[in-house]
PDB file of N, CA and C in Angstrom:
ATOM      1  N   UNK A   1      13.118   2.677   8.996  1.00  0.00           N
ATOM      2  CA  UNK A   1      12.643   1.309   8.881  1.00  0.00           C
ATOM      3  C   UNK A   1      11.140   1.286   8.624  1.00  0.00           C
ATOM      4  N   UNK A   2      10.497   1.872   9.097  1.00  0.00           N
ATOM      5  CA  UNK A   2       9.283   2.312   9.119  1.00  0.00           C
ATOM      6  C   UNK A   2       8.507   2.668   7.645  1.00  0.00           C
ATOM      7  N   UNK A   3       9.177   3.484   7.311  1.00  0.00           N
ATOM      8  CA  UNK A   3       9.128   4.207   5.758  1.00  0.00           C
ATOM      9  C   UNK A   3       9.327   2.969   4.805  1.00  0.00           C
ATOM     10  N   UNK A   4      10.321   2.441   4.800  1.00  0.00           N
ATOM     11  CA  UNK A   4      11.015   0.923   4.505  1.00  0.00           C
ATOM     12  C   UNK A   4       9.394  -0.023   4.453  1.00  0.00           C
ATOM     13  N   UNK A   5       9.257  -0.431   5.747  1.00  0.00           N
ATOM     14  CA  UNK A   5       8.044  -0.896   5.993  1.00  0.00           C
ATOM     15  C   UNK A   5       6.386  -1.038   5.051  1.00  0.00           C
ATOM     16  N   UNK A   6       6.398   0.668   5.078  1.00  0.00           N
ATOM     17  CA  UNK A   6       5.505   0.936   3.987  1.00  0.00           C
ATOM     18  C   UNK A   6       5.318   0.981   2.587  1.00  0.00           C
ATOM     19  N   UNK A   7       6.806   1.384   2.287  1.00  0.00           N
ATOM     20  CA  UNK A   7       6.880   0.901   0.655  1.00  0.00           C
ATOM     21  C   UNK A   7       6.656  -0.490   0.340  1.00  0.00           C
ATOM     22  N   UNK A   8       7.515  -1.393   1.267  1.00  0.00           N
ATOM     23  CA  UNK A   8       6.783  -2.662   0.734  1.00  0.00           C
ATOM     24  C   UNK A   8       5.520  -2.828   0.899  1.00  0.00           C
ATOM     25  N   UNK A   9       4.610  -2.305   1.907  1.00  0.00           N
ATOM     26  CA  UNK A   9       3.141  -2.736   2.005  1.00  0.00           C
ATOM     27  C   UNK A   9       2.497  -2.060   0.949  1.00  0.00           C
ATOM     28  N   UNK A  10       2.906  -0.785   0.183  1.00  0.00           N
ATOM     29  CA  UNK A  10       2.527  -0.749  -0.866  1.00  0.00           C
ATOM     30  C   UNK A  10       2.722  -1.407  -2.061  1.00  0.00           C
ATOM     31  N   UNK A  11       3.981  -1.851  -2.402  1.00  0.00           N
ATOM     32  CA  UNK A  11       4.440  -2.295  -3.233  1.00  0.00           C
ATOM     33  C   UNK A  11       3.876  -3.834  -3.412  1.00  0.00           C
ATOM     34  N   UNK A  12       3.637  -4.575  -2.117  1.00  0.00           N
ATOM     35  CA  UNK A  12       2.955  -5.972  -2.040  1.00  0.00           C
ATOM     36  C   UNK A  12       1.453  -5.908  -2.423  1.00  0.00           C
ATOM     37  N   UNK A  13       0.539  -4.470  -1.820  1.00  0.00           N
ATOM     38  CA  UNK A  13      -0.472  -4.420  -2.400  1.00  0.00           C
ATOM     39  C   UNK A  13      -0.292  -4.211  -3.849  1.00  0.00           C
ATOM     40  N   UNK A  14       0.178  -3.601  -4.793  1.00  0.00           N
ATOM     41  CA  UNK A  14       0.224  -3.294  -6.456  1.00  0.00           C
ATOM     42  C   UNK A  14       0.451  -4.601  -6.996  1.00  0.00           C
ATOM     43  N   UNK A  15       1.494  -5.623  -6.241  1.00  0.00           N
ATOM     44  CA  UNK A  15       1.811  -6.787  -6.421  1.00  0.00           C
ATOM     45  C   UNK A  15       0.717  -7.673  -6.780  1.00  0.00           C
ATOM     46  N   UNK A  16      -0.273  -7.642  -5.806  1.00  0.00           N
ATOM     47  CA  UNK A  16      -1.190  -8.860  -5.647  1.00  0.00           C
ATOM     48  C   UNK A  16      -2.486  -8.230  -6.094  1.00  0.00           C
ATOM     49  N   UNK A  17      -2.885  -6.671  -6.218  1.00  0.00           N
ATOM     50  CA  UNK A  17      -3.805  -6.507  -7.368  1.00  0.00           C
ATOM     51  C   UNK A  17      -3.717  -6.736  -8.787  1.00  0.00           C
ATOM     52  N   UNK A  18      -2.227  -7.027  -9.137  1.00  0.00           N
ATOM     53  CA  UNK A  18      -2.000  -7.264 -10.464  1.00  0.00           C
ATOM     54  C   UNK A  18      -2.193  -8.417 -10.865  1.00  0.00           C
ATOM     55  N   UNK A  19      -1.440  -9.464  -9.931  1.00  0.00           N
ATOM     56  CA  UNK A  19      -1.919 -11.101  -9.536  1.00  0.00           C
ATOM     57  C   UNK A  19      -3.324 -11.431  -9.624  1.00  0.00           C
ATOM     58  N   UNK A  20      -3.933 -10.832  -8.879  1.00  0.00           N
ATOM     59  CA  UNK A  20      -5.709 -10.349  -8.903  1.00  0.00           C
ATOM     60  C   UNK A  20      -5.915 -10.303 -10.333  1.00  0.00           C
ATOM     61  N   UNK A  21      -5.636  -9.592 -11.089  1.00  0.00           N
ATOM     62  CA  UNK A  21      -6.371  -9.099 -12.391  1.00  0.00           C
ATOM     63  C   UNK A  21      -5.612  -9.491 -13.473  1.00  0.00           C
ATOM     64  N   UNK A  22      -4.683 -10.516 -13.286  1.00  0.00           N
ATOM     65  CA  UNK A  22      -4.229 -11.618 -14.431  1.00  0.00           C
ATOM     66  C   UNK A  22      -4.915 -12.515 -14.231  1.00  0.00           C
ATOM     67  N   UNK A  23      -5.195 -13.110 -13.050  1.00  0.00           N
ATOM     68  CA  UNK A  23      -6.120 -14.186 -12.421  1.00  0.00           C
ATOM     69  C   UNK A  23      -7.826 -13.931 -13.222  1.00  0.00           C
ATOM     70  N   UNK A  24      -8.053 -12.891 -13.151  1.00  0.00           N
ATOM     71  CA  UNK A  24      -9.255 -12.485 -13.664  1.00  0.00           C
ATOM     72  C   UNK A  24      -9.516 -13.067 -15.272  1.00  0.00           C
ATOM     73  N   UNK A  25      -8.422 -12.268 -15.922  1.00  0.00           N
ATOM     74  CA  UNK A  25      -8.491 -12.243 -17.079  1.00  0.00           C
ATOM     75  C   UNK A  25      -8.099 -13.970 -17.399  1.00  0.00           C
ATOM     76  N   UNK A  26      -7.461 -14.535 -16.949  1.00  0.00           N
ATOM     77  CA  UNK A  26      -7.583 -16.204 -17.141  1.00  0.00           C
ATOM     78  C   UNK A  26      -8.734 -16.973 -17.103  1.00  0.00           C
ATOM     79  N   UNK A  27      -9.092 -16.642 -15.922  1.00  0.00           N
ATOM     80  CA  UNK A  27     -10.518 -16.973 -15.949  1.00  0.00           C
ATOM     81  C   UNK A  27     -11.347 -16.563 -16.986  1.00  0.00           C
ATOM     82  N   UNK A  28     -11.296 -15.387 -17.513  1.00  0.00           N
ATOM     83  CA  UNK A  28     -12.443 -15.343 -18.254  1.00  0.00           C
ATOM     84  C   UNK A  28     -11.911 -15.730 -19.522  1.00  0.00           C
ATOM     85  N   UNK A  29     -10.516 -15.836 -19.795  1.00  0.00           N
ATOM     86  CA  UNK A  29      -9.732 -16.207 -21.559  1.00  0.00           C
ATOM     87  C   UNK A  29     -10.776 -18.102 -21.323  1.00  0.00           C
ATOM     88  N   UNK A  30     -10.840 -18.161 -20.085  1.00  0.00           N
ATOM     89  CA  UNK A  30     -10.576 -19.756 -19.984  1.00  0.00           C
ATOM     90  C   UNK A  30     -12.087 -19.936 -19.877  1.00  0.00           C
ATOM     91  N   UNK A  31     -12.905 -19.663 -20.071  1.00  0.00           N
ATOM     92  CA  UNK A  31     -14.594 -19.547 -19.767  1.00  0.00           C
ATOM     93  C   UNK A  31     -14.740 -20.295 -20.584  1.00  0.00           C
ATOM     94  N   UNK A  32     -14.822 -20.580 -22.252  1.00  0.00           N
ATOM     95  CA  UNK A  32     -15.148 -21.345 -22.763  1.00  0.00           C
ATOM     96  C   UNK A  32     -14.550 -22.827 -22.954  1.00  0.00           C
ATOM     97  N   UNK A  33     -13.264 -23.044 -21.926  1.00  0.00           N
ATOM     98  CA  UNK A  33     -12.613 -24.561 -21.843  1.00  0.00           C
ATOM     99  C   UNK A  33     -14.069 -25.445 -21.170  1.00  0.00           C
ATOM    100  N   UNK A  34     -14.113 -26.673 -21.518  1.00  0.00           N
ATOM    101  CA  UNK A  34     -14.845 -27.496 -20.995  1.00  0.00           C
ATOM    102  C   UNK A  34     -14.431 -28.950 -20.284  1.00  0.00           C
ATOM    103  N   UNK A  35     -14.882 -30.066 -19.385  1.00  0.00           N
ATOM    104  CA  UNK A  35     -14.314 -30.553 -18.720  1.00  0.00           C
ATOM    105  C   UNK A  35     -14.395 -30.301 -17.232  1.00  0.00           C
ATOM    106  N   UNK A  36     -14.640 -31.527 -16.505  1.00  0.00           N
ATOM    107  CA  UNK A  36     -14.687 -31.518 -14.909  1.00  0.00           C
ATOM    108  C   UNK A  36     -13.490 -31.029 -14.852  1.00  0.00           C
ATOM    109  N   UNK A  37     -12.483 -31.256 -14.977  1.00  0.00           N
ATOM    110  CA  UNK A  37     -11.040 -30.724 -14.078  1.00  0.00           C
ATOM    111  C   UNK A  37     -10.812 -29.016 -14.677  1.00  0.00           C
ATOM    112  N   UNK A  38     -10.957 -29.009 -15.472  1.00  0.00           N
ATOM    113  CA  UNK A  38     -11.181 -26.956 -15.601  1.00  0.00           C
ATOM    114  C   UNK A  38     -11.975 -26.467 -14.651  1.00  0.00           C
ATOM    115  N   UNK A  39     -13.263 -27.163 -15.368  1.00  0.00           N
ATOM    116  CA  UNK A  39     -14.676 -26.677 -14.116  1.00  0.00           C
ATOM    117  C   UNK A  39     -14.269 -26.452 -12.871  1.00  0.00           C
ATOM    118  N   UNK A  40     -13.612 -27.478 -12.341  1.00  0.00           N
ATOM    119  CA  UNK A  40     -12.647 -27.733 -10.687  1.00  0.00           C
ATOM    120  C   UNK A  40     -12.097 -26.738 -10.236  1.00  0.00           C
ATOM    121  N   UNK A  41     -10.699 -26.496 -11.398  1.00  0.00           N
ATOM    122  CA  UNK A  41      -9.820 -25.556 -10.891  1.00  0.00           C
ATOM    123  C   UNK A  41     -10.038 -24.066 -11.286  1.00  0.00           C
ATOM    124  N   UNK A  42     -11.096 -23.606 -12.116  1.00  0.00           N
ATOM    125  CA  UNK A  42     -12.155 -22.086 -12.460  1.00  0.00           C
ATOM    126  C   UNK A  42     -12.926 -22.252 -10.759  1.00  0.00           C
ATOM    127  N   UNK A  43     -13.579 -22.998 -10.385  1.00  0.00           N
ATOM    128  CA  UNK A  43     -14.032 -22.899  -9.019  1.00  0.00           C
ATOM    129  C   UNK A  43     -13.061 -22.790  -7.864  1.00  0.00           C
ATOM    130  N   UNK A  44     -11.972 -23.529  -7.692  1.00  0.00           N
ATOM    131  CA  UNK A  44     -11.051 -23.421  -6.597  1.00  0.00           C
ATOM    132  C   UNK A  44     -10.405 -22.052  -6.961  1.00  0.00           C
ATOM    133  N   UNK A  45     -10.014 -21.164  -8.086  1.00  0.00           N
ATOM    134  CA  UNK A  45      -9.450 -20.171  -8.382  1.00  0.00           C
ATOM    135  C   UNK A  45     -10.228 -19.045  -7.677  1.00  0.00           C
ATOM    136  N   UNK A  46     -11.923 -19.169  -8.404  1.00  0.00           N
ATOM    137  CA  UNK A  46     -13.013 -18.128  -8.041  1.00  0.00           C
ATOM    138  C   UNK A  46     -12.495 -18.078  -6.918  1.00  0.00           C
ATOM    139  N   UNK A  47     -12.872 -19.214  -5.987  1.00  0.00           N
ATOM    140  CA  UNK A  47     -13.096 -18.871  -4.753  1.00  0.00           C
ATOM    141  C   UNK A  47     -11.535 -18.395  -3.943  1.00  0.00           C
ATOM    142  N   UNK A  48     -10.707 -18.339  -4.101  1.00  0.00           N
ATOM    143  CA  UNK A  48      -9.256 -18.155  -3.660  1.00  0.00           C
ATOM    144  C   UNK A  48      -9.047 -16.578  -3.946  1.00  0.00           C
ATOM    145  N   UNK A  49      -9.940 -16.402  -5.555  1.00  0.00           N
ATOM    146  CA  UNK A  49      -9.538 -15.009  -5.827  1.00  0.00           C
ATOM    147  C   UNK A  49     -10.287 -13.889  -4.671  1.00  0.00           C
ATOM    148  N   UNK A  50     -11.465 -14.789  -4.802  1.00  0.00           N
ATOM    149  CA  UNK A  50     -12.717 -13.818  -3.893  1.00  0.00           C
ATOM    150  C   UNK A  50     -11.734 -13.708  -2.131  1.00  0.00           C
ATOM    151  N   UNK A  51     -11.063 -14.938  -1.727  1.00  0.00           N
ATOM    152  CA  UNK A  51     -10.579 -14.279  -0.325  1.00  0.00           C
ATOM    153  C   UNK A  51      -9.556 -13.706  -0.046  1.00  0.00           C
ATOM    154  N   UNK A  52      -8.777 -13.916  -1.705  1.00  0.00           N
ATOM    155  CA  UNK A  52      -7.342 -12.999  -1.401  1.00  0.00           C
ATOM    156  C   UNK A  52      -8.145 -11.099  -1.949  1.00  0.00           C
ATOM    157  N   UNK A  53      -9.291 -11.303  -2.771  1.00  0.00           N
ATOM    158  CA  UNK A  53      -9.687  -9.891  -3.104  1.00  0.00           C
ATOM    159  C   UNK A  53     -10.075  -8.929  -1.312  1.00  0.00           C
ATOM    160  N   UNK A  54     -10.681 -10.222  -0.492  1.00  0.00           N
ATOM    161  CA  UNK A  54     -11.226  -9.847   0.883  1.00  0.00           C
ATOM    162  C   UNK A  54      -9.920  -9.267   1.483  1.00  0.00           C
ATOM    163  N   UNK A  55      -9.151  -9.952   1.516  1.00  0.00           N
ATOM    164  CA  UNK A  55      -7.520  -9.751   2.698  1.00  0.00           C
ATOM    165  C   UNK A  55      -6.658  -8.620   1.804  1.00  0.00           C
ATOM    166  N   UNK A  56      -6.655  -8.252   0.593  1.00  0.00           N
ATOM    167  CA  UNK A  56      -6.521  -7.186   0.247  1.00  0.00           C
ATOM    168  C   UNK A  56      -7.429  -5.934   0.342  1.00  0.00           C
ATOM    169  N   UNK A  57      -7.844  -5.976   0.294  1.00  0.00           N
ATOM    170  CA  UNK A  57      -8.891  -4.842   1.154  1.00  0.00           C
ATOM    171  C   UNK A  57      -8.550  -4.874   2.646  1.00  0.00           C
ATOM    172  N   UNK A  58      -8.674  -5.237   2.932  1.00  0.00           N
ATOM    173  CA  UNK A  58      -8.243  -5.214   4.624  1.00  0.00           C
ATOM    174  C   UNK A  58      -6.958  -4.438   4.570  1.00  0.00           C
ATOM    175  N   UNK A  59      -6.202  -5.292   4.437  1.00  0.00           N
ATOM    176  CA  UNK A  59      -4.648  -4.923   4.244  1.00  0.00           C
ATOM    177  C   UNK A  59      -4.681  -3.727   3.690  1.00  0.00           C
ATOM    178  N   UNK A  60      -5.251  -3.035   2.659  1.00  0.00           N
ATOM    179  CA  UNK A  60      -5.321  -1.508   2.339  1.00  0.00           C
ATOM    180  C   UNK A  60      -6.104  -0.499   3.203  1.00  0.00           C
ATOM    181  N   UNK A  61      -7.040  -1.100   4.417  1.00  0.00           N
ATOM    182  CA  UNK A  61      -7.425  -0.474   5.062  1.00  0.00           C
ATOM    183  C   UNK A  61      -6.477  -0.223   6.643  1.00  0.00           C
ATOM    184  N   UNK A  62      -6.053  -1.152   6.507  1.00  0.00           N
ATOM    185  CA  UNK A  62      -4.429  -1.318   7.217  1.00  0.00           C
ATOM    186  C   UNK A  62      -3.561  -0.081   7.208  1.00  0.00           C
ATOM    187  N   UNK A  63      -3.168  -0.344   5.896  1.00  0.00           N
ATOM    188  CA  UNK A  63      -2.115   0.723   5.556  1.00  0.00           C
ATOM    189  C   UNK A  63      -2.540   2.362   5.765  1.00  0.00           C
ATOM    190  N   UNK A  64      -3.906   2.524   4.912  1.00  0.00           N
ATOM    191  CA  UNK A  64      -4.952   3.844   5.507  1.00  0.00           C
ATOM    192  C   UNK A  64      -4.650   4.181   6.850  1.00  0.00           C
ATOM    193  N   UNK A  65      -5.512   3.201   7.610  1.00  0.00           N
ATOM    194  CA  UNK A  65      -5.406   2.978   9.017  1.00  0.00           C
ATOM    195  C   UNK A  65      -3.866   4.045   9.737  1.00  0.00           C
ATOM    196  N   UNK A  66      -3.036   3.139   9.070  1.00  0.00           N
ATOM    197  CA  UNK A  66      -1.697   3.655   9.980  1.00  0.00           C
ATOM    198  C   UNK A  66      -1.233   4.485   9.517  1.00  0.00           C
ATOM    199  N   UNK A  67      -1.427   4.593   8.411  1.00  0.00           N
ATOM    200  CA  UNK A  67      -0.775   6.446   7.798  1.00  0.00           C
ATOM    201  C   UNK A  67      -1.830   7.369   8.176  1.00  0.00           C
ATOM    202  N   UNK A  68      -3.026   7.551   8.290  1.00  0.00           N
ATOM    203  CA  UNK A  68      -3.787   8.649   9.476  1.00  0.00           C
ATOM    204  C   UNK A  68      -3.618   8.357  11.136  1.00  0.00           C
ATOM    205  N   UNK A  69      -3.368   7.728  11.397  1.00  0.00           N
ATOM    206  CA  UNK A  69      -2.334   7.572  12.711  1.00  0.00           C
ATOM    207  C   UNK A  69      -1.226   8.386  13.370  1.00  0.00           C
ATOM    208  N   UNK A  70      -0.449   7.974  12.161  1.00  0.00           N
ATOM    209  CA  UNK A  70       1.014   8.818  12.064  1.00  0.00           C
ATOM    210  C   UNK A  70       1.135  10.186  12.049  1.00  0.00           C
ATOM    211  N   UNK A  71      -0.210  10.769  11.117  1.00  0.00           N
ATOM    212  CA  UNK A  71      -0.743  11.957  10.894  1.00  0.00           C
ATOM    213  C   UNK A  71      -1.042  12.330  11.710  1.00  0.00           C
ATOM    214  N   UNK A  72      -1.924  11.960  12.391  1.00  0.00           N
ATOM    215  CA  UNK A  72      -2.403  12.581  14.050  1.00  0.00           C
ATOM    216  C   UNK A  72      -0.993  12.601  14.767  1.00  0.00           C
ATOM    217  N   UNK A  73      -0.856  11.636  15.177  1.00  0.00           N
ATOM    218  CA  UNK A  73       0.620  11.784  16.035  1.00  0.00           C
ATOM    219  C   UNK A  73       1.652  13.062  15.659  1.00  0.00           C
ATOM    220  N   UNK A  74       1.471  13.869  14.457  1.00  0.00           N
ATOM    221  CA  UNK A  74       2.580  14.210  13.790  1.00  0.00           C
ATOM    222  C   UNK A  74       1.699  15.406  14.015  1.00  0.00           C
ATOM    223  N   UNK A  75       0.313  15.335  13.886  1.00  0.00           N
ATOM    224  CA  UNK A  75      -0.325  16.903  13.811  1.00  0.00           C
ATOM    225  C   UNK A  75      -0.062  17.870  15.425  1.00  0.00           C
ATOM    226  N   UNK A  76      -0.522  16.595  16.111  1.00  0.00           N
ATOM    227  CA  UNK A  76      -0.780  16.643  17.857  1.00  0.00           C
ATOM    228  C   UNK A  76       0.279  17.206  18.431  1.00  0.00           C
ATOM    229  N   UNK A  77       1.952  16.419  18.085  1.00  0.00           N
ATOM    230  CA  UNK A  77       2.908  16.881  18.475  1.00  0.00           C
ATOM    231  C   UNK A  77       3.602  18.494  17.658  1.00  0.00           C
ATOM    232  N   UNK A  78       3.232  18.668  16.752  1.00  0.00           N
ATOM    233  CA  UNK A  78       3.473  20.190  16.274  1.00  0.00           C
ATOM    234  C   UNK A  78       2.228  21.352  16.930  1.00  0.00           C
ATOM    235  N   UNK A  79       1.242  21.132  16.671  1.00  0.00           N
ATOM    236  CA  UNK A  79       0.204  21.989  18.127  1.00  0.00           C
ATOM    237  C   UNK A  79       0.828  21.905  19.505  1.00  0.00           C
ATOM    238  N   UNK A  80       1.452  20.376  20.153  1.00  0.00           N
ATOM    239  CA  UNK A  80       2.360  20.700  21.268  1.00  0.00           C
ATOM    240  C   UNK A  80       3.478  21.209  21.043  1.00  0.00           C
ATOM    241  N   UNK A  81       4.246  21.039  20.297  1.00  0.00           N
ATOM    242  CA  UNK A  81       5.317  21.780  20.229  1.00  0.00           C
ATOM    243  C   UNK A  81       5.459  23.119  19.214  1.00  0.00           C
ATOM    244  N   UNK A  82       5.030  23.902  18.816  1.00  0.00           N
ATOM    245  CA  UNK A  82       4.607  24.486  17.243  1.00  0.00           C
ATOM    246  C   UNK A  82       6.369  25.517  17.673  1.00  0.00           C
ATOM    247  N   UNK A  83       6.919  25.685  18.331  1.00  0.00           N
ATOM    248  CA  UNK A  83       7.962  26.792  17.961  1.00  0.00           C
ATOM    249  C   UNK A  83       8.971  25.524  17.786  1.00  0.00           C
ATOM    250  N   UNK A  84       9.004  24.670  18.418  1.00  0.00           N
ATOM    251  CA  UNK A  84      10.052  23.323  18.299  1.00  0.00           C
ATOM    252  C   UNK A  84      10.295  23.033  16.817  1.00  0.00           C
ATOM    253  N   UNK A  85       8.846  22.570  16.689  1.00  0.00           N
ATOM    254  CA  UNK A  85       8.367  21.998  14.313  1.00  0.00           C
ATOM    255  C   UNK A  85       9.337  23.512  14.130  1.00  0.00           C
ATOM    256  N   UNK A  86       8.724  24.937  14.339  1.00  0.00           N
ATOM    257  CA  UNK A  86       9.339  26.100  13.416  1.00  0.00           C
ATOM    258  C   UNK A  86      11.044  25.956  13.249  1.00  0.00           C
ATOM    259  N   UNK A  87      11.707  25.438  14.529  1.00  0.00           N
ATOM    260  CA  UNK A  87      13.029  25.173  14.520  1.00  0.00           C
ATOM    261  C   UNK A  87      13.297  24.276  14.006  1.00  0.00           C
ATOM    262  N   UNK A  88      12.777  23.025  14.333  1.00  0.00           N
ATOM    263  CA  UNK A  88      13.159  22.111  13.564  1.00  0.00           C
ATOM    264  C   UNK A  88      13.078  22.524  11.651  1.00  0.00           C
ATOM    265  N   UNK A  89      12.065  23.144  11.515  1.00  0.00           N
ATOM    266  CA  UNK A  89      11.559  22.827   9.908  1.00  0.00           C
ATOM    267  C   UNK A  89      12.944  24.100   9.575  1.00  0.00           C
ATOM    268  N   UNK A  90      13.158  25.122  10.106  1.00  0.00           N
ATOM    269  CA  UNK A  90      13.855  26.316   9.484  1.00  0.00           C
ATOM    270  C   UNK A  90      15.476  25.785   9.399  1.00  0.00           C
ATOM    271  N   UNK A  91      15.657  24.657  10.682  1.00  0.00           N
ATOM    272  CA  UNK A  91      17.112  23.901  10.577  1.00  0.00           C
ATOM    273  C   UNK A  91      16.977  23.412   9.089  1.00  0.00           C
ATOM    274  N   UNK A  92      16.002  21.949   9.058  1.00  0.00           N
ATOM    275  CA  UNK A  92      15.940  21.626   8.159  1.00  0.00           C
ATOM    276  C   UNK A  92      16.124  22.522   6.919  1.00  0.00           C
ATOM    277  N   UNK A  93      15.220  23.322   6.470  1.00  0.00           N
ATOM    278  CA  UNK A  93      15.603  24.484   5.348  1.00  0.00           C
ATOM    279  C   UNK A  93      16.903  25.033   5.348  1.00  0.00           C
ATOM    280  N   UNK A  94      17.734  24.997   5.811  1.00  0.00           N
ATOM    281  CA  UNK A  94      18.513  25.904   6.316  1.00  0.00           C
ATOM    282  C   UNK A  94      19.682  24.979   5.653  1.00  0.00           C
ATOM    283  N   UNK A  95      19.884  23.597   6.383  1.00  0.00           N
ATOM    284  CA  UNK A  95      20.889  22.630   5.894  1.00  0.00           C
ATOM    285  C   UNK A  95      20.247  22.041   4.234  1.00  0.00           C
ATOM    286  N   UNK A  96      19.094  22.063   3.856  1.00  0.00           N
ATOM    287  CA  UNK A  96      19.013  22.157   2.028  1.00  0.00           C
ATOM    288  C   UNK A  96      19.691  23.115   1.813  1.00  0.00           C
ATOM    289  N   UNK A  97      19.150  24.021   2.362  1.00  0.00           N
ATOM    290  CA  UNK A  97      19.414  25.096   1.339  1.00  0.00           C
ATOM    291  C   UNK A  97      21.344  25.245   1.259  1.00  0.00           C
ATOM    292  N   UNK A  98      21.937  25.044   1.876  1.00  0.00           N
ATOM    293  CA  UNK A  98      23.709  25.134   1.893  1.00  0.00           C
ATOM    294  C   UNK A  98      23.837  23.739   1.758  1.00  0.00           C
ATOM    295  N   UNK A  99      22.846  22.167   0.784  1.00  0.00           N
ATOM    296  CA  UNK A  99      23.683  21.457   0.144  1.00  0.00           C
ATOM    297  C   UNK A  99      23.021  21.420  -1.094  1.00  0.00           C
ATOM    298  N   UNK A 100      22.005  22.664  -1.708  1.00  0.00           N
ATOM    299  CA  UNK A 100      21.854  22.884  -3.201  1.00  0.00           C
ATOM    300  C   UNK A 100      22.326  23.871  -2.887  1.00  0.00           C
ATOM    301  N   UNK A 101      23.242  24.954  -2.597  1.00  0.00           N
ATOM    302  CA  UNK A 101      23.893  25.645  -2.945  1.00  0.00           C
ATOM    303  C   UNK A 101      25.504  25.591  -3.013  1.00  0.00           C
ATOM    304  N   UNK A 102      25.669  24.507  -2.912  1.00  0.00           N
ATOM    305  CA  UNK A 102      27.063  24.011  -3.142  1.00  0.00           C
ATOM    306  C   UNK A 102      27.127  23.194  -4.139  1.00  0.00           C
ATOM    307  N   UNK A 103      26.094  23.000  -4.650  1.00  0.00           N
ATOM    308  CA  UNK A 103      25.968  22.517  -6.105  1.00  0.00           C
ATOM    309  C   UNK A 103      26.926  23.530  -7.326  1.00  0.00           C
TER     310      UNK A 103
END
């Protein structure tokens, strides 16, 4: 679930940098429109783009954040356990290796 978890937080970040940088490029296709109500909504955009650009950054420092987390947790418990990881990892190898060889 977890794993689950993170693909979408990646996948929502790629999402909304792309959103980000269509947004961009409108704005600037749209630079030479003239008129209070453009003027309006080029300003309400700027400024919307500038705090969703802020909360994406965050949110990627988020994701950073908790995947060196996990890392520690994951380093810490193989230094505590290091013959446990060797069993575990050689099981693991062990059950690949007899379901690509039944290929």
């Amino acid at each position: 679930m977890n794993d689950m978890t993170d693909v979408t937080k990646d996948k929502l970040i790629a999402d909304v940098k792309l959103v980000i940088a269509d947004t961009e490029e409108l704005l600037r296709a749209t630079a030479g429109q003239a008129g209070d109500k453009i003027a309006d909504i080029r300003a309400r955009t700027q400024d919307r783009l500038s705090a969703a650009k802020i909360k994406l950054a965050e949110a990627e420092a988020a994701v950073v954040d908790k995947a060196k987390q996990v890392g520690r947790v994951a380093d810490d418990y193989v230094h505590d356990n290091p013959w446990r990881s060797v069993g575990v990892a050689a099981g693991f190898g062990f059950i690949v290796g007899l379901l690509i060889g039944r290929r």
